[in-house]
Protein backbone atom coordinates (compact mmCIF):
# COMPACT_ATOMS: atom_id res chain seq x y z
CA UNK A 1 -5.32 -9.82 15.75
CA UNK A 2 -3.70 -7.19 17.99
CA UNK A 3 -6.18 -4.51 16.80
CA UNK A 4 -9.28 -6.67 16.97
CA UNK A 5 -8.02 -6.93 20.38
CA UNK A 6 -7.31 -3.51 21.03
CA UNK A 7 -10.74 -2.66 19.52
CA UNK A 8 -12.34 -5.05 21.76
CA UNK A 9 -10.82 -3.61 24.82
CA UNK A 10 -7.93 -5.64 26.16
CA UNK A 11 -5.33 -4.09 27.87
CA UNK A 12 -2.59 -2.17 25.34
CA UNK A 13 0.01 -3.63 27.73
CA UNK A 14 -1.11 -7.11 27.72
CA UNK A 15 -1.47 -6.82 23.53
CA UNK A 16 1.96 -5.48 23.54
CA UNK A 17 3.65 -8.34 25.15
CA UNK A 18 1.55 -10.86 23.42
CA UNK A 19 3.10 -9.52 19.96
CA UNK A 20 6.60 -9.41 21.38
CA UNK A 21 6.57 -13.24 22.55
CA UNK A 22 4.67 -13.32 19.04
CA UNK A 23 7.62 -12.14 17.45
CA UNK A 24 10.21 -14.16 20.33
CA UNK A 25 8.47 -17.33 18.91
CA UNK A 26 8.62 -16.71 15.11
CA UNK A 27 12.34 -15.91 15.18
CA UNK A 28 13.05 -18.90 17.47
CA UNK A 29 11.00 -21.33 14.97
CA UNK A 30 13.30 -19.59 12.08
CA UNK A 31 16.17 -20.60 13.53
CA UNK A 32 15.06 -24.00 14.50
CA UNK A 33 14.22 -24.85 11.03
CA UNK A 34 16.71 -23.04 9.21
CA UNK A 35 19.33 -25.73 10.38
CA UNK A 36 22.40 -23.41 10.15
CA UNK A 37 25.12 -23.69 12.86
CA UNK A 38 25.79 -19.80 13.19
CA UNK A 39 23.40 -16.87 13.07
CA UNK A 40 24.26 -13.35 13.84
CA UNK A 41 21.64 -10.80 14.91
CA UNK A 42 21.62 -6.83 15.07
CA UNK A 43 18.25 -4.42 14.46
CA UNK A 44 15.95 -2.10 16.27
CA UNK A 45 14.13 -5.77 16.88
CA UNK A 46 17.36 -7.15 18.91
CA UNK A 47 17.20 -4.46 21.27
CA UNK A 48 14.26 -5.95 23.12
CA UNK A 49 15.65 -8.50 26.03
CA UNK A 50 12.37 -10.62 25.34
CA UNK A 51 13.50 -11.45 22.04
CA UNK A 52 17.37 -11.33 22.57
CA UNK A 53 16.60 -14.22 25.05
CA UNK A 54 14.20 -16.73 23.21
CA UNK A 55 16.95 -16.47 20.08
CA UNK A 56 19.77 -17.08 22.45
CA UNK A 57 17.96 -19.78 23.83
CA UNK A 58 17.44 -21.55 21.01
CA UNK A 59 20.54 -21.19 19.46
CA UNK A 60 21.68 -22.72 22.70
CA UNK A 61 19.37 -25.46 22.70
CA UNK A 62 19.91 -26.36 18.73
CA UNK A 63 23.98 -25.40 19.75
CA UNK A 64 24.30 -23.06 17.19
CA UNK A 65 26.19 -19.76 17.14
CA UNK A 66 24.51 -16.71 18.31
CA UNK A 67 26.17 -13.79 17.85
CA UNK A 68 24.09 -10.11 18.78
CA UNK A 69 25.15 -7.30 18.19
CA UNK A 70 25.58 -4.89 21.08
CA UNK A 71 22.33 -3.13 21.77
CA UNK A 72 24.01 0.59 21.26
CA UNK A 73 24.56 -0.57 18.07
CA UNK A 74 20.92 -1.83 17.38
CA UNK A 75 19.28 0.88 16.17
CA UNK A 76 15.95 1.19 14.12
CA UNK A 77 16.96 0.23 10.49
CA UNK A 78 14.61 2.83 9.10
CA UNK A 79 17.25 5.53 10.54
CA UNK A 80 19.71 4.12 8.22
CA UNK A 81 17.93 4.03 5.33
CA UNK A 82 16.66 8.08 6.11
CA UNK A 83 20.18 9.28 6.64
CA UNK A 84 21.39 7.60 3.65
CA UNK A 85 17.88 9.01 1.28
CA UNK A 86 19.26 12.34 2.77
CA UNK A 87 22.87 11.32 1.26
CA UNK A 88 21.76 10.65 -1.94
CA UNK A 89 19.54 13.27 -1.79
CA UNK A 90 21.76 15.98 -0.72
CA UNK A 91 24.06 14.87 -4.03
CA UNK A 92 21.38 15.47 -6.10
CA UNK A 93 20.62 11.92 -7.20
């Protein structure tokens, strides 16, 4: 939807936020129906405040645990898994 939309000229900025609350509003219906009383958050997706609110929020609203990890320590996942390919790599493995 976000590249039909981008193809049919709306603004990138305006697509942008629309996936973000996109995103906001899956993660808060996840926790809604996933009926658990603690969740704990961390993730290159954690670092944006759009989505560290709505999942606060909810877990406030459902009074449930939410417990985010600091956003220095929220980095991309992908940088993990690259550094630890070089690792392994490195060792030849």
């Amino acid at each position: 939807q976000s590249l039909q939309a981008l193809s049919g000229g709306r603004d990138i900025a305006s697509v942008c936020s629309g996936v973000i609350d996109c995103v906001a509003e899956t993660l808060s219906q996840l926790i809604r129906n996933a009926d658990m009383d603690k969740y704990i958050f961390t993730g290159g997706v954690m670092c944006n405040n759009v989505i560290r609110e709505a999942v606060n929020k909810t877990c406030t609203d459902i009074t449930a645990e939410c417990i985010m990890t600091d956003k220095m320590y929220c980095s991309d996942n992908a940088c993990g898994v690259a550094l630890g390919t070089q690792i392994i790599y490195n060792k030849g493995e």
